[in-house]
C-alpha atoms as a PDB file:
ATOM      1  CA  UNK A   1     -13.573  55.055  54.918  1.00  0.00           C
ATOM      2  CA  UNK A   2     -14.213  51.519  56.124  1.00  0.00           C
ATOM      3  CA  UNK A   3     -16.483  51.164  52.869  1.00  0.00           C
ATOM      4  CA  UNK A   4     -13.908  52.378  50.537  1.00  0.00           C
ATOM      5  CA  UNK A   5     -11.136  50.239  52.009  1.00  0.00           C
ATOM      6  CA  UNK A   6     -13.721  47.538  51.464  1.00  0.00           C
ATOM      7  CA  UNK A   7     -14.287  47.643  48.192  1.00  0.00           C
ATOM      8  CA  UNK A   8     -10.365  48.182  47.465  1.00  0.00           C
ATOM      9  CA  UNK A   9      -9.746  44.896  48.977  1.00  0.00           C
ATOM     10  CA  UNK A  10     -12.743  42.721  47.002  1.00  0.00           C
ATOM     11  CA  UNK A  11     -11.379  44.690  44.244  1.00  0.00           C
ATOM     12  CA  UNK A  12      -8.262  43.334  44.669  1.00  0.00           C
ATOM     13  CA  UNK A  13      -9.628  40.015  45.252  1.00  0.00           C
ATOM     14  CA  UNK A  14     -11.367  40.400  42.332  1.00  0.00           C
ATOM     15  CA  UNK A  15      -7.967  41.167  40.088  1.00  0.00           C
ATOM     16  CA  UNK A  16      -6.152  37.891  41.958  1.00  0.00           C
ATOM     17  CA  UNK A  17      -9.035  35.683  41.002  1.00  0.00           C
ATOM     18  CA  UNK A  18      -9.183  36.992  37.571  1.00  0.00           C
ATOM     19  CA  UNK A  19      -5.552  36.685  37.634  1.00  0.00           C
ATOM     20  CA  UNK A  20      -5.439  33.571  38.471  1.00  0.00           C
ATOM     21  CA  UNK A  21      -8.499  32.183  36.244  1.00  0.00           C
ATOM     22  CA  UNK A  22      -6.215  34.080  33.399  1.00  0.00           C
ATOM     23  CA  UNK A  23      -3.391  31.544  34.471  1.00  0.00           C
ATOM     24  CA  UNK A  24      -5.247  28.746  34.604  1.00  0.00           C
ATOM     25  CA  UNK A  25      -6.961  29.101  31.570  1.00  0.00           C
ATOM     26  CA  UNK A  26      -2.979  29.620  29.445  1.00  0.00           C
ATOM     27  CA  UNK A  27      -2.128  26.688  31.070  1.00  0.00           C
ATOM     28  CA  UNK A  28      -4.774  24.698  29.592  1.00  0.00           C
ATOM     29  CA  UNK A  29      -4.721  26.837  26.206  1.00  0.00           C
ATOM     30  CA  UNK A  30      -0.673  25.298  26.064  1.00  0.00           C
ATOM     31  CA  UNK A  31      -1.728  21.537  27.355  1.00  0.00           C
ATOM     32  CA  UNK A  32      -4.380  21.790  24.528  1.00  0.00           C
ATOM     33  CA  UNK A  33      -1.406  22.891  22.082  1.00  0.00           C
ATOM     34  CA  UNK A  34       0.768  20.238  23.250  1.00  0.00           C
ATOM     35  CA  UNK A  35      -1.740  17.520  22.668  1.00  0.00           C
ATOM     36  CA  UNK A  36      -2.566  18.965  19.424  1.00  0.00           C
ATOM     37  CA  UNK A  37       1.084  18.855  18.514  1.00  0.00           C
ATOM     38  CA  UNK A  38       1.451  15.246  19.947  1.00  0.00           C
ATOM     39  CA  UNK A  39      -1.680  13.998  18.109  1.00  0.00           C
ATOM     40  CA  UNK A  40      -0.392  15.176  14.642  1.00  0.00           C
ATOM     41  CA  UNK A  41       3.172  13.918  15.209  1.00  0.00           C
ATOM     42  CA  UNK A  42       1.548  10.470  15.965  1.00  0.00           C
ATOM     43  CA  UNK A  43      -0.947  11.067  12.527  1.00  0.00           C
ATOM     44  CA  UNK A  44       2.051  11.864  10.920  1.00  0.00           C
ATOM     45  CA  UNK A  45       3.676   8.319  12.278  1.00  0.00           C
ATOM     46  CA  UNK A  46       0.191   6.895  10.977  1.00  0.00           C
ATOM     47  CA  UNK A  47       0.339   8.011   7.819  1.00  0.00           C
ATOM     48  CA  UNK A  48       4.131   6.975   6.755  1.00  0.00           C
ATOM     49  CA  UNK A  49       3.500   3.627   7.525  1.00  0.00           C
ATOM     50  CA  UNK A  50       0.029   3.504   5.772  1.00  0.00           C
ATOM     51  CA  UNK A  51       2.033   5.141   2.788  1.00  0.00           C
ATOM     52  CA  UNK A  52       4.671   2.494   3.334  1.00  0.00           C
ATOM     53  CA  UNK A  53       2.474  -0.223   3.088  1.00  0.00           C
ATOM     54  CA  UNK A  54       0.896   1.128  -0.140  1.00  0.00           C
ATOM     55  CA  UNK A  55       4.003   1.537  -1.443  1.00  0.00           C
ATOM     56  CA  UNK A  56       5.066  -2.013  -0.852  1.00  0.00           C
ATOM     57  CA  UNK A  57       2.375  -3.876  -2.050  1.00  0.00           C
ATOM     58  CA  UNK A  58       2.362  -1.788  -4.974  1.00  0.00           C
ATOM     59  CA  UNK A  59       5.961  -3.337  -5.607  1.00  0.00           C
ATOM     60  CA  UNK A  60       4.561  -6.714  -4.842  1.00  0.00           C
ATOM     61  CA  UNK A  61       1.705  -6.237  -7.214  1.00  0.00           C
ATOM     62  CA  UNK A  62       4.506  -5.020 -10.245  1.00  0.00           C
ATOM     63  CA  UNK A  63       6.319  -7.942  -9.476  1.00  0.00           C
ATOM     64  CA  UNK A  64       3.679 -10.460  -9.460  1.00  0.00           C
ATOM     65  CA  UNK A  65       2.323  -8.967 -12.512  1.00  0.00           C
ATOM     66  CA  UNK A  66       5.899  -9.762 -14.335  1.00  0.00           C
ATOM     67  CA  UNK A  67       6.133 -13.065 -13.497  1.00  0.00           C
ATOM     68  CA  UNK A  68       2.767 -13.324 -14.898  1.00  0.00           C
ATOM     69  CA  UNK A  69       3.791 -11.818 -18.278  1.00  0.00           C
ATOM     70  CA  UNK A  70       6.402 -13.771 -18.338  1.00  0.00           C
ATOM     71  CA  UNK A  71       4.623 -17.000 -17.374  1.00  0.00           C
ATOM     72  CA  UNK A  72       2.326 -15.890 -20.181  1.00  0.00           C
ATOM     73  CA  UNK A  73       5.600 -15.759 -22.860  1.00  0.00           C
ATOM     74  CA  UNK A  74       6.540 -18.751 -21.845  1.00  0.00           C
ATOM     75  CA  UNK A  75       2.654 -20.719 -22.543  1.00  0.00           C
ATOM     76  CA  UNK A  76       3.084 -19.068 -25.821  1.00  0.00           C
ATOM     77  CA  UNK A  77       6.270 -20.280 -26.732  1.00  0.00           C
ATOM     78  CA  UNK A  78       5.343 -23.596 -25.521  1.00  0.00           C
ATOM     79  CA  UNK A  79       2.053 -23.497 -27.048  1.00  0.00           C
ATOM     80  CA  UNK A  80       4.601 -22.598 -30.976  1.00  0.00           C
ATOM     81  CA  UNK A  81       6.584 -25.421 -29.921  1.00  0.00           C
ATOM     82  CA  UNK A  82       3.921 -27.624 -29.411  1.00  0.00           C
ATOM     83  CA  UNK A  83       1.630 -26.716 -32.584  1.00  0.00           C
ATOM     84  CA  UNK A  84       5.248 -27.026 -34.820  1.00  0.00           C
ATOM     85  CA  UNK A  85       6.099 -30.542 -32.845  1.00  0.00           C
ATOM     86  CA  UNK A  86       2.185 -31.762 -33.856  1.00  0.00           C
ATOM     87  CA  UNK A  87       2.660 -30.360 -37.455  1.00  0.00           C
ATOM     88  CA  UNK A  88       5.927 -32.034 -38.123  1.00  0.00           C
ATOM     89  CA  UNK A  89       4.216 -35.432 -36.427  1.00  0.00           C
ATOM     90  CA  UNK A  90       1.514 -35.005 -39.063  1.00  0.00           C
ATOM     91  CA  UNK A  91       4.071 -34.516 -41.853  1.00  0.00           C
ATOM     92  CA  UNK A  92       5.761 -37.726 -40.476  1.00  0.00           C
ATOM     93  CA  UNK A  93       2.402 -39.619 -40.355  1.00  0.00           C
ATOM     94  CA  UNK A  94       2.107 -38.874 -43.674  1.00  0.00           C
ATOM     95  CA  UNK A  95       5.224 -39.484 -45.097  1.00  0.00           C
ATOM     96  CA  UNK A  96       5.084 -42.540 -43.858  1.00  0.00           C
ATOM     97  CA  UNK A  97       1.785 -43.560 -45.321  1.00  0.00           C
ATOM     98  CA  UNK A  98       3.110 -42.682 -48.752  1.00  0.00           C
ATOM     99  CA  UNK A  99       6.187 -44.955 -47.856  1.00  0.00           C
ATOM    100  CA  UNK A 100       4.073 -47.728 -46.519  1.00  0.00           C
ATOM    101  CA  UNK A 101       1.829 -47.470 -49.547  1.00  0.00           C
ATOM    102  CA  UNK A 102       4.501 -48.265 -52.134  1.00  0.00           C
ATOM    103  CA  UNK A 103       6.412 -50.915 -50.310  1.00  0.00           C
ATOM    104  CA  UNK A 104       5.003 -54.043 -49.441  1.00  0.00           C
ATOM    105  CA  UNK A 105       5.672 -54.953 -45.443  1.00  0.00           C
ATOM    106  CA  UNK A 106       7.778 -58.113 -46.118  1.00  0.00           C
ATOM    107  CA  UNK A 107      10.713 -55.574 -46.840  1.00  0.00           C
ATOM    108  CA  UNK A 108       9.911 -53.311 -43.758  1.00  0.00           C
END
């Protein structure tokens, strides 16, 4: 008798232990899930802002790149201006060889 009651009550040690390992073990199994979920949340948070920042110097990059087209436009049309401004100076300097060449100076 004395045996059987024994081993009934390591038995039921036994179960409380297991029991209580069971417990322990859920409550780290839900920690772990917690931590999980906290970690992506704060990947998540990463992640925007790294997209963010992309995203912005991708505008500053298309912005930069039209002021340098249009910084190029405006060399070019400078660049017309100036080759028509040297042509018409050559035409001048001409025209006024011709003129200088069939009038004497004393009536300049």
């Amino acid at each position: 008798h004395s045996l059987v009651s024994r081993l009934s009550d390591e038995l039921k040690t036994s179960r409380e232990q297991l029991n209580q390992a069971k417990a322990g073990i859920a409550t780290q199994h839900k920690h772990m899930q917690e931590l999980k979920a906290q970690e992506k949340v704060e990947y998540q948070k990463k992640l925007t802002s790294v997209h963010v920042a992309i995203s912005r110097d991708e505008k500053l990059q298309e912005s930069a790149d039209a002021k340098i087209t249009s910084l190029d436009t405006k060399v070019a049309r400078i660049q017309r201006q100036y080759e028509m401004l040297r042509r018409e100076q050559k035409h001048a300097d001409e025209q006024l060889k011709i003129v200088a060449k069939h009038q004497p100076f004393s009536s300049l």
